[in-house]
Protein backbone atom coordinates (compact mmCIF):
# COMPACT_ATOMS: atom_id res chain seq x y z
CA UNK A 1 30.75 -22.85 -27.01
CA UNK A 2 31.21 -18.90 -27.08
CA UNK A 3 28.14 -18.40 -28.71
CA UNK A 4 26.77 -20.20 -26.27
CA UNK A 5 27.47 -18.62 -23.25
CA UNK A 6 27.22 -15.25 -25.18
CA UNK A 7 23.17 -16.73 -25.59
CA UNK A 8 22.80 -17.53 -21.86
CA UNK A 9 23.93 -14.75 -20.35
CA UNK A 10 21.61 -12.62 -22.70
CA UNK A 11 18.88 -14.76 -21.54
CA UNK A 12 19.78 -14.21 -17.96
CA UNK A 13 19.99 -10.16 -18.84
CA UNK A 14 16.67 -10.27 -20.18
CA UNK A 15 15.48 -12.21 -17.19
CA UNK A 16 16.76 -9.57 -14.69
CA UNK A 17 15.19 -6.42 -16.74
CA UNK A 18 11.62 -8.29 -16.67
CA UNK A 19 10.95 -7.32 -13.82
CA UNK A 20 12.44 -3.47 -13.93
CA UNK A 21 10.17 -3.72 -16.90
CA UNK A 22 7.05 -4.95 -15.29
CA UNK A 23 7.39 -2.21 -12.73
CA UNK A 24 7.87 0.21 -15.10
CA UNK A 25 5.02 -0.25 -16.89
CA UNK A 26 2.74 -0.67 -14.21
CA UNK A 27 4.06 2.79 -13.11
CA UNK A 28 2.91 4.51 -16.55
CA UNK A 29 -0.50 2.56 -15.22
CA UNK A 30 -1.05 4.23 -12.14
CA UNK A 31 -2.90 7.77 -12.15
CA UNK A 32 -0.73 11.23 -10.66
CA UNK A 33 -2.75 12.80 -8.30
CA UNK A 34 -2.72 15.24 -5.19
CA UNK A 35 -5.39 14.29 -3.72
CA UNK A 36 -7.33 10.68 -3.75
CA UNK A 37 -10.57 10.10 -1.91
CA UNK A 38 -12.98 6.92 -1.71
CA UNK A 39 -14.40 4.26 0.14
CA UNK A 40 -12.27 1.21 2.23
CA UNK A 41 -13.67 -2.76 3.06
CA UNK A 42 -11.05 -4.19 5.43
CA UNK A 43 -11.60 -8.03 6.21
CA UNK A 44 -8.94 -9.17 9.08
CA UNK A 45 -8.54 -12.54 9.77
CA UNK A 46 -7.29 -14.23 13.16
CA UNK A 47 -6.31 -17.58 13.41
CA UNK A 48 -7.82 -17.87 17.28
CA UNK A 49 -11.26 -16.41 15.61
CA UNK A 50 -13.64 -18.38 13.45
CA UNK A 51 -15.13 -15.13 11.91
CA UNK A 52 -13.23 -12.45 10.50
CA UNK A 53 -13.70 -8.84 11.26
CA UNK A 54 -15.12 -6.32 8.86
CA UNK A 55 -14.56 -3.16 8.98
CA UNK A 56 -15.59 0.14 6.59
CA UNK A 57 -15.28 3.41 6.09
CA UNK A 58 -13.75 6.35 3.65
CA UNK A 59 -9.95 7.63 3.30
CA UNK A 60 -8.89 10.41 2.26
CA UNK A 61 -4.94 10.42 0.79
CA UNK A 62 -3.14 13.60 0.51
CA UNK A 63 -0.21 13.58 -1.60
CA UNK A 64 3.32 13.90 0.35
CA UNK A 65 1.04 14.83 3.61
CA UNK A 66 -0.80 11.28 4.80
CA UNK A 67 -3.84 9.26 5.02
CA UNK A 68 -6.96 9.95 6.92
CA UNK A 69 -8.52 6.92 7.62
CA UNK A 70 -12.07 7.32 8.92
CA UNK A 71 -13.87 3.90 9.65
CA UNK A 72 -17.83 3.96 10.20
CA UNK A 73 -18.87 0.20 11.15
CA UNK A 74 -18.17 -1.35 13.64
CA UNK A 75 -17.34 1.68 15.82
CA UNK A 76 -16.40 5.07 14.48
CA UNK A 77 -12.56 5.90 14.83
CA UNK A 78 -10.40 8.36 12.63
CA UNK A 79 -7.01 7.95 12.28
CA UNK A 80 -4.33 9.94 10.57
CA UNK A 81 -1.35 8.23 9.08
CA UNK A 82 1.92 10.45 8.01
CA UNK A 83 5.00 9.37 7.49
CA UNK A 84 6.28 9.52 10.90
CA UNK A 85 3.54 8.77 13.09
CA UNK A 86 0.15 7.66 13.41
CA UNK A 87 -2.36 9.58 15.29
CA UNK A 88 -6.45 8.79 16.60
CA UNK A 89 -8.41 12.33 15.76
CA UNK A 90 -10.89 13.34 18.00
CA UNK A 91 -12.84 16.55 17.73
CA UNK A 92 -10.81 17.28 15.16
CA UNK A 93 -7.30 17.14 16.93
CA UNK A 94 -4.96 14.52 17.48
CA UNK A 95 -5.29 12.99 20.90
CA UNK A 96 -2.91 10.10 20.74
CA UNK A 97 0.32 9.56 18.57
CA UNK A 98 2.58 7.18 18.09
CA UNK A 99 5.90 7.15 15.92
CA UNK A 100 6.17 4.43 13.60
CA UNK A 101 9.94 4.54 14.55
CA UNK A 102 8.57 2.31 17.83
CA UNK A 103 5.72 0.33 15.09
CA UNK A 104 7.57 -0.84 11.98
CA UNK A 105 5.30 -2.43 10.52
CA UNK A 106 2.57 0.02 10.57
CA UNK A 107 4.96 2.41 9.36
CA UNK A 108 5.51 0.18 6.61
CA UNK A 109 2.08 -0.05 5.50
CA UNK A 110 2.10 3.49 5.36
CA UNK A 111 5.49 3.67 3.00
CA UNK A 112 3.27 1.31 1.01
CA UNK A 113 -0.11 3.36 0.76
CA UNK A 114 2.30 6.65 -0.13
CA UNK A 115 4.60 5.00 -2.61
CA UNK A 116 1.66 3.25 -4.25
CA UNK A 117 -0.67 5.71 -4.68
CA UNK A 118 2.56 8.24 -5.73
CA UNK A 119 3.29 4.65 -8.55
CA UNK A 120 7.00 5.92 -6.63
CA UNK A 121 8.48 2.72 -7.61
CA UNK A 122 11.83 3.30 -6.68
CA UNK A 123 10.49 4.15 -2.80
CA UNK A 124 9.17 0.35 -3.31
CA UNK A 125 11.82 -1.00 -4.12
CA UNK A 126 13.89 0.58 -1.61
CA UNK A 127 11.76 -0.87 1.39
CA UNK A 128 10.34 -4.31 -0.79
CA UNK A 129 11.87 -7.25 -2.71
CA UNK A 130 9.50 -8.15 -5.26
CA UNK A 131 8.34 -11.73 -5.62
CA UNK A 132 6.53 -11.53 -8.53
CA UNK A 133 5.10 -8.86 -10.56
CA UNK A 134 2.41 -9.46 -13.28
CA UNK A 135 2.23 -6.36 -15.69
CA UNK A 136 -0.76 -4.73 -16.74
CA UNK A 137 -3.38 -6.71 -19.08
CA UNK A 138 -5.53 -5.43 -21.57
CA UNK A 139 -7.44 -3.79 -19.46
CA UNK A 140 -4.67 -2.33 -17.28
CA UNK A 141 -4.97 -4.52 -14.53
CA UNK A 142 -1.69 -5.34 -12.49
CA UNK A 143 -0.82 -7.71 -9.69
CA UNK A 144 2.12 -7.41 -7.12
CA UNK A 145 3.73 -9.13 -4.53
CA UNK A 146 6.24 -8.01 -1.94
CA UNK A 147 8.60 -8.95 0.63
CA UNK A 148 9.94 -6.61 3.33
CA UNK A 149 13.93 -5.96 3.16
CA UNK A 150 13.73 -4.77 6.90
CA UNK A 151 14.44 -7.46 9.24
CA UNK A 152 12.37 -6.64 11.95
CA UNK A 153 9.64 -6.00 9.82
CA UNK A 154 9.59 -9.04 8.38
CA UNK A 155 9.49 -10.80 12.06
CA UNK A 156 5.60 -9.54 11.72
CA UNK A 157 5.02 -9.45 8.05
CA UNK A 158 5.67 -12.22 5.57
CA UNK A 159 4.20 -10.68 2.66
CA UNK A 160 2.06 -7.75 0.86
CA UNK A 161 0.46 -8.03 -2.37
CA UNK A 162 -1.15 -5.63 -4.21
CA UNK A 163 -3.47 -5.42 -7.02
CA UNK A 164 -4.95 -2.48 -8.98
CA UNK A 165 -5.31 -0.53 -12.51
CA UNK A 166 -5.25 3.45 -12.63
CA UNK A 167 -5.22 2.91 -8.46
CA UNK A 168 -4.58 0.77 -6.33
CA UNK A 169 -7.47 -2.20 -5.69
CA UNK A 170 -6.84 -3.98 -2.93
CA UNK A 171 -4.20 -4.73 -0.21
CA UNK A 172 -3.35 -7.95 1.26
CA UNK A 173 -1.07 -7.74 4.44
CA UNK A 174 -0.13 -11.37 5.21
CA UNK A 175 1.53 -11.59 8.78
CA UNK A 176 4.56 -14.13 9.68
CA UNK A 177 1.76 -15.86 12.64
CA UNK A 178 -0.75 -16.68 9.81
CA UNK A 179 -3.09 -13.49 10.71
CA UNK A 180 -4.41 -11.94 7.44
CA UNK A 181 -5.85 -8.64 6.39
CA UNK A 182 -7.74 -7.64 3.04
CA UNK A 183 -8.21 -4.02 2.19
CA UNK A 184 -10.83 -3.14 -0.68
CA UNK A 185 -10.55 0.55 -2.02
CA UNK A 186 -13.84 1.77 -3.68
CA UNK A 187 -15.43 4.69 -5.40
CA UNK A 188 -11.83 6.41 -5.99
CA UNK A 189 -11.72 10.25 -6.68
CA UNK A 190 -9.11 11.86 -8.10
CA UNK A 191 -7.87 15.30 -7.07
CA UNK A 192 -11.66 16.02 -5.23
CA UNK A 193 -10.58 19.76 -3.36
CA UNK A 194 -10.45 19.45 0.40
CA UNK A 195 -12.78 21.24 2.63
CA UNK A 196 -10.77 23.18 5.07
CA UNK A 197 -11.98 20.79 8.05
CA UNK A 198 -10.08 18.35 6.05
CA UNK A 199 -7.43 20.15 5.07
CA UNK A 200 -6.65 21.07 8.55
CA UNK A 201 -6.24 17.50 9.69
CA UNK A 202 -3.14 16.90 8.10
CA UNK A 203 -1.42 19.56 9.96
């Protein structure tokens, strides 16, 4: 009967450190970097809209500063994303910004993009339960999905799953009212130097 127990609780040890596990070694997966740079298809689906909406465009991710996101089709917009706020460039300034303090759930995407692309796991975790993690394949693909711990997040977000190898693939943002939103991430460059218009964006 001792042994018994003794053999289930193992079980249920080796159960809980999957996961830890999984993370882990999707972690070694993920490429350091300072700087990342590539190409973005977003497809956003609305329940009150037969077609979804397509959007493209390049990003440019600076490590511990933010995220320039510069869409092209349909209109041309550039926003900046930091961890604080979120701000529309124009002429190379920021005209409007917001603090994700009053948009949770923007800010959230943005602890996502940062702890991602950083493979900051523990940042992750501290924000996200994880529902189920598959660990890299043969050919170092992974697969994530995650809950948000914040309750007012999750009033607006249900779910995020992510899937990737040495970066991050895609990004699914599945909203609590059944609205959906698929981000692609192409041709990814690692550690391209910024020009100084860039550069100066982030400030």
């Amino acid at each position: 009967m001792k042994i018994a127990i003794l053999v289930g609780l193992l079980a249920q040890s080796a159960l809980a450190a999957a996961p830890d596990a999984d993370l882990q070694a999707i972690k070694k997966t993920l490429a350091p970097f300072a700087t990342l740079t590539g190409t973005f298809e977003q497809t956003k689906k609305i329940r009150v809209i037969k077609k979804p909406l397509k959007s493209e465009g390049d990003f440019t991710l600076l490590k511990n500063k933010g995220v320039l996101w510069s869409t092209r089709k349909p209109m041309v917009s550039i926003l900046r994303v930091r961890r604080d706020d979120i701000a529309q460039i124009k002429d190379g300034k920021a005209t409007v910004v917001v603090s994700l303090k009053d948009q949770p759930a923007l800010g959230l995407i943005g602890k996502v993009l940062f702890a991602v692309f950083s493979a900051d796991v523990d940042e992750l975790k501290r924000h996200f339960e994880f529902t189920r993690v598959t660990p890299p394949d043969a050919a170092g693909h992974w697969e994530a999905s995650l809950r948000p711990r914040d309750a007012m997040v999750r009033k607006v977000v249900d779910r995020i799953e992510l899937g990737g190898g040495r970066v991050v693939e895609t990004l699914t943002l599945n909203e609590v009212n059944g609205d959906s939103s698929v981000i692609r991430f192409k041709n990814v460059v690692e550690d391209r130097p910024l020009s100084k218009e860039e550069a100066k964006l982030f400030e």
